[in-house]
PDB file of N, CA and C in Angstrom:
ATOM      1  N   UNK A   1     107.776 118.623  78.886  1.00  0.00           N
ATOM      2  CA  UNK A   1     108.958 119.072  79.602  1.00  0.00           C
ATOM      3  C   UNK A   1     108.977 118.462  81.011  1.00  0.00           C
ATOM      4  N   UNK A   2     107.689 118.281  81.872  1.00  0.00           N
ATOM      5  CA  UNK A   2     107.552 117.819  82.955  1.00  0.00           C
ATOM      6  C   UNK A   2     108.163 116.833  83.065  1.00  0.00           C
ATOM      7  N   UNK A   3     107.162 115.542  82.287  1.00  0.00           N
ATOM      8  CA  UNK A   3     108.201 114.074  81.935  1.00  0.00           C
ATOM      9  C   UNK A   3     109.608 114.043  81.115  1.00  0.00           C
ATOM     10  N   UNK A   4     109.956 114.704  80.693  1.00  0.00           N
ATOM     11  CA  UNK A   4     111.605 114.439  80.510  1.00  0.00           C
ATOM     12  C   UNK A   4     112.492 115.260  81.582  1.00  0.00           C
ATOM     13  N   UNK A   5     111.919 116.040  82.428  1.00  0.00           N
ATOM     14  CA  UNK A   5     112.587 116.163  83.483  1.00  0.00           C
ATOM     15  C   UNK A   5     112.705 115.522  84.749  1.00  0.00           C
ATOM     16  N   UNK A   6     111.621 114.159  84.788  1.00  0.00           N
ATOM     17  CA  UNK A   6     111.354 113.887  86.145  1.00  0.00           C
ATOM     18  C   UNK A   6     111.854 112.438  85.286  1.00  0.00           C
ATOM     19  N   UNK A   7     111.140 111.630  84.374  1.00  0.00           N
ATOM     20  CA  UNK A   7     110.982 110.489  84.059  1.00  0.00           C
ATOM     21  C   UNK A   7     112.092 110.474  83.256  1.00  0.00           C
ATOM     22  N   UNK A   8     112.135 110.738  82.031  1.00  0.00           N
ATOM     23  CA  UNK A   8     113.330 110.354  81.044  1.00  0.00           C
ATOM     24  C   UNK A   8     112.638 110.986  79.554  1.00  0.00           C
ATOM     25  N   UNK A   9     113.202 110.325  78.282  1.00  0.00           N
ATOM     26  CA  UNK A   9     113.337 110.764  77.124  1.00  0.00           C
ATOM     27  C   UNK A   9     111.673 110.603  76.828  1.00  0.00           C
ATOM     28  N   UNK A  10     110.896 111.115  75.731  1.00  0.00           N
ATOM     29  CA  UNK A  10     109.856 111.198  75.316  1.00  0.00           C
ATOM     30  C   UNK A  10     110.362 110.269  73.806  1.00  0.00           C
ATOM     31  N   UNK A  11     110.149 108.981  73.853  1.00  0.00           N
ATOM     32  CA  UNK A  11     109.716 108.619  72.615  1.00  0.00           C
ATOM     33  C   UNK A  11     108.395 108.435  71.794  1.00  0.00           C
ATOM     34  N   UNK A  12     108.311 107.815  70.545  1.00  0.00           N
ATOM     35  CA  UNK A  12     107.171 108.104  69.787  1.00  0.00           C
ATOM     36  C   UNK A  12     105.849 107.508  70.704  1.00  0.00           C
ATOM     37  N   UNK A  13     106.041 106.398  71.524  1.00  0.00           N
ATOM     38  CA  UNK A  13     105.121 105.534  72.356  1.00  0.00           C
ATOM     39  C   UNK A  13     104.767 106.441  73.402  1.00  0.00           C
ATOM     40  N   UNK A  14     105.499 107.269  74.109  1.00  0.00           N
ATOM     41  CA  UNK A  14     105.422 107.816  75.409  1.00  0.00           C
ATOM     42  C   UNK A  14     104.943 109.051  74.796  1.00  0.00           C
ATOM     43  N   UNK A  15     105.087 109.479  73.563  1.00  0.00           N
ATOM     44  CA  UNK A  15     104.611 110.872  72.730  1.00  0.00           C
ATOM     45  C   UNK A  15     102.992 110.416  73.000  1.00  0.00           C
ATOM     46  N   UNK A  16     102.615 109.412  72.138  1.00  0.00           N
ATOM     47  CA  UNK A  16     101.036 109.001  71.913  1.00  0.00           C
ATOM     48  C   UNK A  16     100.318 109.221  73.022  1.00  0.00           C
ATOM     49  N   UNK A  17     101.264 108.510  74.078  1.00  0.00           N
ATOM     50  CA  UNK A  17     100.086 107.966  75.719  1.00  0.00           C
ATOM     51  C   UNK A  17     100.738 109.682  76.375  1.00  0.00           C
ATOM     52  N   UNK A  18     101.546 110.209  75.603  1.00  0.00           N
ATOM     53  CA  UNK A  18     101.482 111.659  76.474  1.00  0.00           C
ATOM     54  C   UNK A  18     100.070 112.913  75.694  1.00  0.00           C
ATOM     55  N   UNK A  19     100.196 112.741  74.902  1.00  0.00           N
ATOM     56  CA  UNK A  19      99.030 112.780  74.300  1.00  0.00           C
ATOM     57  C   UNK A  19      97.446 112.542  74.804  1.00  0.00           C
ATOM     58  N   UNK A  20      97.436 111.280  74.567  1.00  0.00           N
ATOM     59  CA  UNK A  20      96.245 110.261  75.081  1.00  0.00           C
ATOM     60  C   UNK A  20      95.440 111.319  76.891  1.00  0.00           C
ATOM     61  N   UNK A  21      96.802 111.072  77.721  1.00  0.00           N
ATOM     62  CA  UNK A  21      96.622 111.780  78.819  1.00  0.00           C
ATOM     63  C   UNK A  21      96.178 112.921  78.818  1.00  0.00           C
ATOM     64  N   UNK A  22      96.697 113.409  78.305  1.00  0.00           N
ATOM     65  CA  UNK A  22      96.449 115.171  78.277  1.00  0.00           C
ATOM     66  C   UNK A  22      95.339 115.034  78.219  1.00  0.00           C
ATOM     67  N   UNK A  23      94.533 114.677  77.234  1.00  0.00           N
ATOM     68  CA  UNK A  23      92.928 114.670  76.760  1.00  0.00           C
ATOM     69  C   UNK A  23      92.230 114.114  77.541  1.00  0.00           C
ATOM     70  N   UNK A  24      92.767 113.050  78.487  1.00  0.00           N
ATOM     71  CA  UNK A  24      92.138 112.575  79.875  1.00  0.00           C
ATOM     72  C   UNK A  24      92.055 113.404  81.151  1.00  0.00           C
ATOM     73  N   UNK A  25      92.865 113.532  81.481  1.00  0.00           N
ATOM     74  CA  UNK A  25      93.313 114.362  83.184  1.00  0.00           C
ATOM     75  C   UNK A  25      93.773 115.597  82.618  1.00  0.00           C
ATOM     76  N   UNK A  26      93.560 116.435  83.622  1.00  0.00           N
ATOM     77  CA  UNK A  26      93.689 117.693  83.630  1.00  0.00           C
ATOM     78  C   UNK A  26      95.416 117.637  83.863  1.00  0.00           C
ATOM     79  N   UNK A  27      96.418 119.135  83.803  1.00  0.00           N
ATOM     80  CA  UNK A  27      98.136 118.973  84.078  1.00  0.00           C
ATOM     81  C   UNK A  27      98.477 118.708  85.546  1.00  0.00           C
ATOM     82  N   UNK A  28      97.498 119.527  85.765  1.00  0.00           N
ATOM     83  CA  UNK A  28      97.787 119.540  88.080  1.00  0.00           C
ATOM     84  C   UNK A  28      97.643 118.040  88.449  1.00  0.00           C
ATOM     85  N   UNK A  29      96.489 117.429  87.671  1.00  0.00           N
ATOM     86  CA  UNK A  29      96.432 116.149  88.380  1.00  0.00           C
ATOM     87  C   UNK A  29      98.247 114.938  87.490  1.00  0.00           C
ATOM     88  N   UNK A  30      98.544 115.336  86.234  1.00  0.00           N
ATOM     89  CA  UNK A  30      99.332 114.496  85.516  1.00  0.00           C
ATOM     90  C   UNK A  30     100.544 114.975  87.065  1.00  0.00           C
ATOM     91  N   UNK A  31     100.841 116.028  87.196  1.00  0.00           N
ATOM     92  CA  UNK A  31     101.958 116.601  87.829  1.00  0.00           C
ATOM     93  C   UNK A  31     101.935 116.383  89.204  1.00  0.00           C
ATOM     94  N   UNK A  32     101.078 115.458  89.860  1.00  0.00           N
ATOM     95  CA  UNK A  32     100.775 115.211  90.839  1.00  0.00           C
ATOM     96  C   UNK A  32     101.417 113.587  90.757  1.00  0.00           C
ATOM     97  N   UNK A  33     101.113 112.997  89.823  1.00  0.00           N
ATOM     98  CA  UNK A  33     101.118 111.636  89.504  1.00  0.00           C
ATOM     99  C   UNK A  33     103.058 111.151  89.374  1.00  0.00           C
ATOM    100  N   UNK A  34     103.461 112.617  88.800  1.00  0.00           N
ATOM    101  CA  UNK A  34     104.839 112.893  88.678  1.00  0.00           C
ATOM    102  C   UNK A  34     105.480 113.033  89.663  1.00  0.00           C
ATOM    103  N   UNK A  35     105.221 113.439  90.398  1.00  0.00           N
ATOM    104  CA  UNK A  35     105.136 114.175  92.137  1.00  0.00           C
ATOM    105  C   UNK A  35     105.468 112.684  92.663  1.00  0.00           C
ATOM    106  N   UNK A  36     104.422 112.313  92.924  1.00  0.00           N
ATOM    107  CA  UNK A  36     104.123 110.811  93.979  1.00  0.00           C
ATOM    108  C   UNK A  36     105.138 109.876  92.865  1.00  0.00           C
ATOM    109  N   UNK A  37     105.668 109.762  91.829  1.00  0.00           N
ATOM    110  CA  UNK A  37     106.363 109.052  91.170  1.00  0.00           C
ATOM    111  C   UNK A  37     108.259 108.957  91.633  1.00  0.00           C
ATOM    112  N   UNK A  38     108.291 110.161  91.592  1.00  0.00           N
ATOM    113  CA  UNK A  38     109.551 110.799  91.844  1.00  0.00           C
ATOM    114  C   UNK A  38     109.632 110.745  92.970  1.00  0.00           C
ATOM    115  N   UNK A  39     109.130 111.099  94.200  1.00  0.00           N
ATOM    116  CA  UNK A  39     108.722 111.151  96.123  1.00  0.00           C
ATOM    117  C   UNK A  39     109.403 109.528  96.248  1.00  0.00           C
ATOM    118  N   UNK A  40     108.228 108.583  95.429  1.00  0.00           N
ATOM    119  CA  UNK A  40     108.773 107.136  95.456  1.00  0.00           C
ATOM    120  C   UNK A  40     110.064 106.164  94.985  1.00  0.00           C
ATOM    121  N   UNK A  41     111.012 107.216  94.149  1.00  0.00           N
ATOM    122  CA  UNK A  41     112.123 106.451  93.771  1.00  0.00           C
ATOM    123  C   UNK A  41     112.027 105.493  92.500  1.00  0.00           C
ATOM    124  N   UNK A  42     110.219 105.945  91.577  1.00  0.00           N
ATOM    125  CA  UNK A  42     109.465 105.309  91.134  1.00  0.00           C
ATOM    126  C   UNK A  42     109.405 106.084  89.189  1.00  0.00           C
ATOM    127  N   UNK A  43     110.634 106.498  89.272  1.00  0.00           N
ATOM    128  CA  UNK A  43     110.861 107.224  87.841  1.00  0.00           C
ATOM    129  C   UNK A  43     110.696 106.726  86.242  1.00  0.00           C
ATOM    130  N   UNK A  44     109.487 106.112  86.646  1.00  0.00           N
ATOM    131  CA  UNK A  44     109.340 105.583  85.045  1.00  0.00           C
ATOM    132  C   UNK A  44     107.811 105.141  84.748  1.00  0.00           C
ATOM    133  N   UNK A  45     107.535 105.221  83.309  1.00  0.00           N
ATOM    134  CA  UNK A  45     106.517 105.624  82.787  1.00  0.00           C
ATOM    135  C   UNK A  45     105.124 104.455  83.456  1.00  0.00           C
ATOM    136  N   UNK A  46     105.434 103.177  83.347  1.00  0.00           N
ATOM    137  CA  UNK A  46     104.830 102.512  83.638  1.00  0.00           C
ATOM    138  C   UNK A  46     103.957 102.540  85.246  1.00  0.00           C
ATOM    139  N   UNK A  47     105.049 103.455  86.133  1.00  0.00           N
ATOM    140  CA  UNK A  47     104.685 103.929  87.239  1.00  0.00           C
ATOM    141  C   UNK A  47     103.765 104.907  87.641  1.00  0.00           C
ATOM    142  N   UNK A  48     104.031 106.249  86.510  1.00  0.00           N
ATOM    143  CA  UNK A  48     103.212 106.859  86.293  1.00  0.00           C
ATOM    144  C   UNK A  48     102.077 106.549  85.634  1.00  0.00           C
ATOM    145  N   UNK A  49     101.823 105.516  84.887  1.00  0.00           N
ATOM    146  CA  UNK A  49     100.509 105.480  84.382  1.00  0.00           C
ATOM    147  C   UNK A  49      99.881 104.730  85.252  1.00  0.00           C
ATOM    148  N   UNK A  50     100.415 103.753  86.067  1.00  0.00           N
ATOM    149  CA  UNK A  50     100.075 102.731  87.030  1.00  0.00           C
ATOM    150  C   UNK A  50      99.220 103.695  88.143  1.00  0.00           C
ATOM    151  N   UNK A  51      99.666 104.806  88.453  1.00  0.00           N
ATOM    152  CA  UNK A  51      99.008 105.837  89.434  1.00  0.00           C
ATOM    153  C   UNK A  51      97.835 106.333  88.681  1.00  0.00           C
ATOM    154  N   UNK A  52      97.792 107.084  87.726  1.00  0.00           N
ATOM    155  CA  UNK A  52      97.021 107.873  86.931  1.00  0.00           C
ATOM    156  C   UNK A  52      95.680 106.618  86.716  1.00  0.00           C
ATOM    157  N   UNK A  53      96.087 105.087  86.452  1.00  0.00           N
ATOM    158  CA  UNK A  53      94.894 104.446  86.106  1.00  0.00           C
ATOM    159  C   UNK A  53      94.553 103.777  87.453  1.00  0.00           C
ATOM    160  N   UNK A  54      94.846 103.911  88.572  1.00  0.00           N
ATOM    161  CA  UNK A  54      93.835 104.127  89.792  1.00  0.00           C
ATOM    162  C   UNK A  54      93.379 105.055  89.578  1.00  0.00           C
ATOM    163  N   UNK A  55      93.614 106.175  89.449  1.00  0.00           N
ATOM    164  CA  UNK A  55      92.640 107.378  89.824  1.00  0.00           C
ATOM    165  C   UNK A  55      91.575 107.617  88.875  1.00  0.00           C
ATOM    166  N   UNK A  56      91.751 106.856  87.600  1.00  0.00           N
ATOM    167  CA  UNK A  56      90.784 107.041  86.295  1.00  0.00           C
ATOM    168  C   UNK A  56      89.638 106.101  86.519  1.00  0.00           C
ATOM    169  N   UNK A  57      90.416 104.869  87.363  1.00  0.00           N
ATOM    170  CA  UNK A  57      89.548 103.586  87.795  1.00  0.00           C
ATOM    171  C   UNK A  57      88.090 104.120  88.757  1.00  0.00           C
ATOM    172  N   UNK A  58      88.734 105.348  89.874  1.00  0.00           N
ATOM    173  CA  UNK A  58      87.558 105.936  90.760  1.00  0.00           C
ATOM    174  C   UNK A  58      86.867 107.364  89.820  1.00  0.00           C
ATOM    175  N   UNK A  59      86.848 107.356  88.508  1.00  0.00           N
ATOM    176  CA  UNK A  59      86.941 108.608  88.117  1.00  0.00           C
ATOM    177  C   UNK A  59      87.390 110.249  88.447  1.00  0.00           C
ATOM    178  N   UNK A  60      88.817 110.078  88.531  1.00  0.00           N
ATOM    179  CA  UNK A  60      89.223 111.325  89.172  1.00  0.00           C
ATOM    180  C   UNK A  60      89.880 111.192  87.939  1.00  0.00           C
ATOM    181  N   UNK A  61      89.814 113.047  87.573  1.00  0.00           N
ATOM    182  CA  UNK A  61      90.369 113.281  86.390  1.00  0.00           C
ATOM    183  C   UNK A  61      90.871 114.448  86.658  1.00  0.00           C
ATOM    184  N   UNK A  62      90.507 115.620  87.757  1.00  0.00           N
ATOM    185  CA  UNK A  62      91.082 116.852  88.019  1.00  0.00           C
ATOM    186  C   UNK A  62      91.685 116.471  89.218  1.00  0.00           C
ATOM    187  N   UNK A  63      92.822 117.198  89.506  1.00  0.00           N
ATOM    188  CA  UNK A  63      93.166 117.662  91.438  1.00  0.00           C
ATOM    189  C   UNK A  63      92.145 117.751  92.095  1.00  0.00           C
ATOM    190  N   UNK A  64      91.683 118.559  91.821  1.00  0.00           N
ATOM    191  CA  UNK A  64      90.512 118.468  92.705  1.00  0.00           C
ATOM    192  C   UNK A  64      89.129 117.487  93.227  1.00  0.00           C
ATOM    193  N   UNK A  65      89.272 116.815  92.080  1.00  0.00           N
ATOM    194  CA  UNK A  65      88.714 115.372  92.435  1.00  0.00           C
ATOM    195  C   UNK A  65      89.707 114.658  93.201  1.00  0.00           C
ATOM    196  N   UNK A  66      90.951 114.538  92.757  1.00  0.00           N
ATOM    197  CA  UNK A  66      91.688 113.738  93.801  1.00  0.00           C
ATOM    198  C   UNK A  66      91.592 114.094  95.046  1.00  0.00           C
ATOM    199  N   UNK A  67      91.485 115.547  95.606  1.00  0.00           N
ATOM    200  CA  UNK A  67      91.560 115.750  97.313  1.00  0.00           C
ATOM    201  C   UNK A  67      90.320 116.003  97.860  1.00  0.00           C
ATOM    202  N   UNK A  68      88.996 116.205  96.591  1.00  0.00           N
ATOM    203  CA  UNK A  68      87.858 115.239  97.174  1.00  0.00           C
ATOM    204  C   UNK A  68      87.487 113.934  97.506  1.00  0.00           C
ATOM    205  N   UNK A  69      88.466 113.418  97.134  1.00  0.00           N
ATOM    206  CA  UNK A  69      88.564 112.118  96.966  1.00  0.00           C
ATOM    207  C   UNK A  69      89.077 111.447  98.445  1.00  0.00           C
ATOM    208  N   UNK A  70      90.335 111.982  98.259  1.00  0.00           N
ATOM    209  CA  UNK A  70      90.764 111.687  99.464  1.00  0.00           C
ATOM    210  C   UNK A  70      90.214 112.188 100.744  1.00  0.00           C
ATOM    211  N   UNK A  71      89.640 112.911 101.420  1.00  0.00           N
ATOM    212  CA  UNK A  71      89.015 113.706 101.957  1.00  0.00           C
ATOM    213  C   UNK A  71      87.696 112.364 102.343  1.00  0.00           C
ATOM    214  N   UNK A  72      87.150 112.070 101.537  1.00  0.00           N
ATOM    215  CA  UNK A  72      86.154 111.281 101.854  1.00  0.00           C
ATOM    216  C   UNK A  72      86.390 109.921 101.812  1.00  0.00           C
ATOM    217  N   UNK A  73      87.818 109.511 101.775  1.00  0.00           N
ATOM    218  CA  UNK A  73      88.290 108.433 101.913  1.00  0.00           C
ATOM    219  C   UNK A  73      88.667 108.400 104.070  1.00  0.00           C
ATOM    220  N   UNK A  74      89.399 109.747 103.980  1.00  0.00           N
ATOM    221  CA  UNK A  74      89.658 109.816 105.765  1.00  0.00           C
ATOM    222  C   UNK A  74      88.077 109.548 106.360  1.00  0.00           C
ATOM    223  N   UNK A  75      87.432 110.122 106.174  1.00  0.00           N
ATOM    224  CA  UNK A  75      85.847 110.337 106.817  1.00  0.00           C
ATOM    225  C   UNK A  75      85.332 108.963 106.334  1.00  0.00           C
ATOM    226  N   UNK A  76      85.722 108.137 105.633  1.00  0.00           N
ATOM    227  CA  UNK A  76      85.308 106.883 105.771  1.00  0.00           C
ATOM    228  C   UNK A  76      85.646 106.551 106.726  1.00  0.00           C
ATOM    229  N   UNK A  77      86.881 106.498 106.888  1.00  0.00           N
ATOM    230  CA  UNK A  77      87.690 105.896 107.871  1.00  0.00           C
ATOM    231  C   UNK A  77      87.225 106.502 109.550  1.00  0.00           C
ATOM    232  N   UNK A  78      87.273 107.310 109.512  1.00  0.00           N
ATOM    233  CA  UNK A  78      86.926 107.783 110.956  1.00  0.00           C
ATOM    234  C   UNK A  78      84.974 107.323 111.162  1.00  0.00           C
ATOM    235  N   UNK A  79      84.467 107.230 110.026  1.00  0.00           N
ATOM    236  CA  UNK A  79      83.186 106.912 110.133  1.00  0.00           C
ATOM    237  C   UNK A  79      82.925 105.294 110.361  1.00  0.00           C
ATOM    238  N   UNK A  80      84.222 104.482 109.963  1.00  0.00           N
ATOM    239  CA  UNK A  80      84.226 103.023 110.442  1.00  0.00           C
ATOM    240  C   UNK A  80      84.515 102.942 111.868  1.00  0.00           C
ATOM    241  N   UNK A  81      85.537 103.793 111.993  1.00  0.00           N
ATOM    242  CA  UNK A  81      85.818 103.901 113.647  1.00  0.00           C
ATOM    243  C   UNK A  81      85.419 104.051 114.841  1.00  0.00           C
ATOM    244  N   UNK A  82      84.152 104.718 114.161  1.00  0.00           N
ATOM    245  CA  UNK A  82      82.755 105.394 115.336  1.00  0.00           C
ATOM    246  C   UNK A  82      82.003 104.442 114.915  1.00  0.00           C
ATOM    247  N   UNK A  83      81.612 103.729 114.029  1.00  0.00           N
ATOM    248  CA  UNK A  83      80.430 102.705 114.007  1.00  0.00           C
ATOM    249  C   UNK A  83      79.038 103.182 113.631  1.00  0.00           C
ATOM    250  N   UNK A  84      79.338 104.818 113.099  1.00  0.00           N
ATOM    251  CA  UNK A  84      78.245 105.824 113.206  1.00  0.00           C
ATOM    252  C   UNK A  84      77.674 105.688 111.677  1.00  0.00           C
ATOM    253  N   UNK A  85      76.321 106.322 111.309  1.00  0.00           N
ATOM    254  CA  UNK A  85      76.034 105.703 109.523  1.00  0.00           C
ATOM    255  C   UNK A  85      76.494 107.160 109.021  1.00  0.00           C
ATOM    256  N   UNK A  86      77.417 106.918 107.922  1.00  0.00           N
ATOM    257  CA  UNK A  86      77.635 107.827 106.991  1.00  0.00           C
ATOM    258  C   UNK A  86      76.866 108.992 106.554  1.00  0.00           C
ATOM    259  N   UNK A  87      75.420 108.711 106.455  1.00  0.00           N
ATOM    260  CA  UNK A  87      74.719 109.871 105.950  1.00  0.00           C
ATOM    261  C   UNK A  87      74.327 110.448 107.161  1.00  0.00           C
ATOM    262  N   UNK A  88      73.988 110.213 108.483  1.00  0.00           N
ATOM    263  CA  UNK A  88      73.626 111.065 109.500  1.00  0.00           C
ATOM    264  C   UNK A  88      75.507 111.784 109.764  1.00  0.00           C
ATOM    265  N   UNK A  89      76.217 111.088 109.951  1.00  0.00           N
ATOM    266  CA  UNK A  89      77.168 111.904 110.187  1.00  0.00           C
ATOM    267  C   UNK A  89      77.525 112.851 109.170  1.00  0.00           C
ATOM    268  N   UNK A  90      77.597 112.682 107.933  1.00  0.00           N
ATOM    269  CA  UNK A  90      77.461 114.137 106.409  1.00  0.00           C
ATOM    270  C   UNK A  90      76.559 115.038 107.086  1.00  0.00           C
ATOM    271  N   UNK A  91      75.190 114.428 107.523  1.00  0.00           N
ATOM    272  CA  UNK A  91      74.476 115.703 107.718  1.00  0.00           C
ATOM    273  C   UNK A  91      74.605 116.426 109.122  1.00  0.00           C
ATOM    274  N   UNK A  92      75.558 116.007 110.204  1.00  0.00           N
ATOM    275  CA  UNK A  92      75.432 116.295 111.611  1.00  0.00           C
ATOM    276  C   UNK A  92      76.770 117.399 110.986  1.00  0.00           C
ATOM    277  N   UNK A  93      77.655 116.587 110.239  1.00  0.00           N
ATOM    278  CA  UNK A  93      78.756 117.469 109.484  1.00  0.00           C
ATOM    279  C   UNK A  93      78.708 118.715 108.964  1.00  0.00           C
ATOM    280  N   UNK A  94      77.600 118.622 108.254  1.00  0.00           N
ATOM    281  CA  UNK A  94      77.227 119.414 107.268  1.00  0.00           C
ATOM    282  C   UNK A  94      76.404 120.583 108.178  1.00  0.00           C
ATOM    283  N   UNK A  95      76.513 120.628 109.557  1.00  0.00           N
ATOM    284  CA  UNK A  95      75.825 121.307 109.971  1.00  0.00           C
ATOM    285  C   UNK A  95      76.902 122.046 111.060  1.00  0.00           C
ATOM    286  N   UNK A  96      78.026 121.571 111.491  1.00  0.00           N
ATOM    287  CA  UNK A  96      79.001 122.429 112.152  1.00  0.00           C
ATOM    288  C   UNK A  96      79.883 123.157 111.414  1.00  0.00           C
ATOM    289  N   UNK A  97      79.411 123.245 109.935  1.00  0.00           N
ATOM    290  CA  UNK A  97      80.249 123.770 109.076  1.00  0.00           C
ATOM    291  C   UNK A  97      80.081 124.965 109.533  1.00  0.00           C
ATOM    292  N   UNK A  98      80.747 126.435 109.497  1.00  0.00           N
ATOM    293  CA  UNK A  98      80.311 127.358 109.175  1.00  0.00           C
ATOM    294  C   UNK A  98      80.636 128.195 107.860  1.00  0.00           C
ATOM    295  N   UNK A  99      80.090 128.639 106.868  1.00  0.00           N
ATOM    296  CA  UNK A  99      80.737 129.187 105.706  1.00  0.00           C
ATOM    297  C   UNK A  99      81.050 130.641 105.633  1.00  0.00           C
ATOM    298  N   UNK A 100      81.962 131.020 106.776  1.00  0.00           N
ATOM    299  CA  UNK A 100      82.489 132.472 106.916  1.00  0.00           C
ATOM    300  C   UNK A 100      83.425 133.230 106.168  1.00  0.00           C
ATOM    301  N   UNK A 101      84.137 132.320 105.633  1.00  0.00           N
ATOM    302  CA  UNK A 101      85.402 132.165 104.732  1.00  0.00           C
ATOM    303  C   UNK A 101      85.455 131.026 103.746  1.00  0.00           C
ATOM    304  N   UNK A 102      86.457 131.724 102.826  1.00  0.00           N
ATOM    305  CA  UNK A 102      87.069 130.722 101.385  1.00  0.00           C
ATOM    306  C   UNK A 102      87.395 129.287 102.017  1.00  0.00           C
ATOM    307  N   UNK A 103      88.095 129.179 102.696  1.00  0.00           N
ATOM    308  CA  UNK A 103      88.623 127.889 103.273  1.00  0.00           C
ATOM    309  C   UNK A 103      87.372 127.275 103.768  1.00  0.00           C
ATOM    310  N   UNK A 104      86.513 128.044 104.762  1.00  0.00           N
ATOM    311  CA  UNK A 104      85.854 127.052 104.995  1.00  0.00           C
ATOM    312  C   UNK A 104      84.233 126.704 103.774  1.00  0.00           C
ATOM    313  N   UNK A 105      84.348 127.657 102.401  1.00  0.00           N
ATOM    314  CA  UNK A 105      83.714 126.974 101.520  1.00  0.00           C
ATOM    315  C   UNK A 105      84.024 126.361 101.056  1.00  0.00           C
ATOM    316  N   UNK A 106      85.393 126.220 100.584  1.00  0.00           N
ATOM    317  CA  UNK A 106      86.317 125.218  99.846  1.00  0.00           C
ATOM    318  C   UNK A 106      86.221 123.697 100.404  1.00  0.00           C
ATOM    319  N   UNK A 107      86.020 123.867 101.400  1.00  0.00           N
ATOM    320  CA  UNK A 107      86.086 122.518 102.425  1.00  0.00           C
ATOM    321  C   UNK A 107      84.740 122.330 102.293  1.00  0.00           C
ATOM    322  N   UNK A 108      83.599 122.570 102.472  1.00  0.00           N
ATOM    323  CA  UNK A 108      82.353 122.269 101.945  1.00  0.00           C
ATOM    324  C   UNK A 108      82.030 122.140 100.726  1.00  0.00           C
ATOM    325  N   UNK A 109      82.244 122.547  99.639  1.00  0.00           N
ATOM    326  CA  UNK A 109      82.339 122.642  98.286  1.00  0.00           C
ATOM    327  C   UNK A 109      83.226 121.045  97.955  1.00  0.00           C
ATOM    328  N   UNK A 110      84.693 120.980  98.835  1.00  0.00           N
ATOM    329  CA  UNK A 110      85.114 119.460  98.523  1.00  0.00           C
ATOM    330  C   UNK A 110      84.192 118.395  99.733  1.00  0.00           C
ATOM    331  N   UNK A 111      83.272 118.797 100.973  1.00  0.00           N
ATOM    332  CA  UNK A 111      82.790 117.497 101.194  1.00  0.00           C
ATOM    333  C   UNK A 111      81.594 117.164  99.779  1.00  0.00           C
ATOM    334  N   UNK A 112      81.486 117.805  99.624  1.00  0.00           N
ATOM    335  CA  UNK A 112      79.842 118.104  98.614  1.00  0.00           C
ATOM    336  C   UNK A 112      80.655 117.374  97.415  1.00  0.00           C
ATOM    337  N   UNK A 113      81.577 117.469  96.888  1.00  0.00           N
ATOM    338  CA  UNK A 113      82.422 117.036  95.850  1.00  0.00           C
ATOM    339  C   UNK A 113      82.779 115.385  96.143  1.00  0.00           C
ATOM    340  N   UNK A 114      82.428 114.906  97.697  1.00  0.00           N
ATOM    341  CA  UNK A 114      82.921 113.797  98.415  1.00  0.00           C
ATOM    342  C   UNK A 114      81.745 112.845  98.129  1.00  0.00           C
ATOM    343  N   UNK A 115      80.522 113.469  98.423  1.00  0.00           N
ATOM    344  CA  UNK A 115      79.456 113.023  98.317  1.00  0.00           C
ATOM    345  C   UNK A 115      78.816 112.252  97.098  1.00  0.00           C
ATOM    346  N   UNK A 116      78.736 113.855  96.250  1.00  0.00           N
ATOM    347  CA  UNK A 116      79.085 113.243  94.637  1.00  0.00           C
ATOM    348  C   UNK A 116      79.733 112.123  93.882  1.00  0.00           C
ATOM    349  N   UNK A 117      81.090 111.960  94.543  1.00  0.00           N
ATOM    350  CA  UNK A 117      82.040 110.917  94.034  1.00  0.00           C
ATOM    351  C   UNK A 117      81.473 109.675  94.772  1.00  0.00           C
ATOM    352  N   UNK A 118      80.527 109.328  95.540  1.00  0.00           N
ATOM    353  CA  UNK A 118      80.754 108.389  96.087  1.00  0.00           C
ATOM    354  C   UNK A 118      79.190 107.618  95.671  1.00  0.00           C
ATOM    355  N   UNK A 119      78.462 108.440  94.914  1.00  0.00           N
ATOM    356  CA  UNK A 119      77.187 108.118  94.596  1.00  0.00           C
ATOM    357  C   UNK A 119      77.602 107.816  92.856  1.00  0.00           C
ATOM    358  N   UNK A 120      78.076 107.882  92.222  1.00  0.00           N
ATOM    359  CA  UNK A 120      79.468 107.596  91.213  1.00  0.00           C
ATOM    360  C   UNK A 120      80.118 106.319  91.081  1.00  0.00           C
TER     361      UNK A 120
END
């Protein structure tokens, strides 16, 4: 229902690889892919799979891999910027955390998820 509301008709080809997907990526992450498809003016299938097989390429298969993902893509970036080494800054990181609250486990739980993906 998602893709014939955003993309167009479901034929027997787009049935299979709708299929195929499902059994790959989780819905949050397909509906995300739909999301950034549609945002872009980018309404068709080839677009959507074109997104979905970057993210299969870094192994992200849930949402939540994707915004671990991304997450440790910024902290690359700010970690090129400082000139500083990656693993002392995780652990200088990993140490102003405080875990008082959901949010701020969630946010530790996705750097830890950052870490993971990148030893991967």
């Amino acid at each position: 229902k998602l893709y014939e509301e955003n993309i167009g008709l479901i034929n027997g080809v787009v049935a299979e690889w709708l299929i195929e997907i499902s059994q790959t990526i989780d819905y949050n992450l397909f509906k995300k892919a739909i999301e950034i498809a549609t945002d872009r003016g980018k309404c068709n299938k080839g677009y959507v799979s074109g997104i979905i097989k970057q993210w299969l390429d870094v192994n992200i298969k849930t949402l939540e891999q994707l915004e671990a993902y991304k997450l440790q893509q910024q902290y690359k970036k700010k970690d090129v910027k400082t000139n500083g080494s990656s693993t002392k800054r995780t652990k200088q990181f990993e140490q102003q955390i405080p875990v008082d609250d959901e949010k701020d486990e969630e946010y530790y739980r996705l750097l830890k998820e950052c870490e993971r993906l990148s030893r991967e």
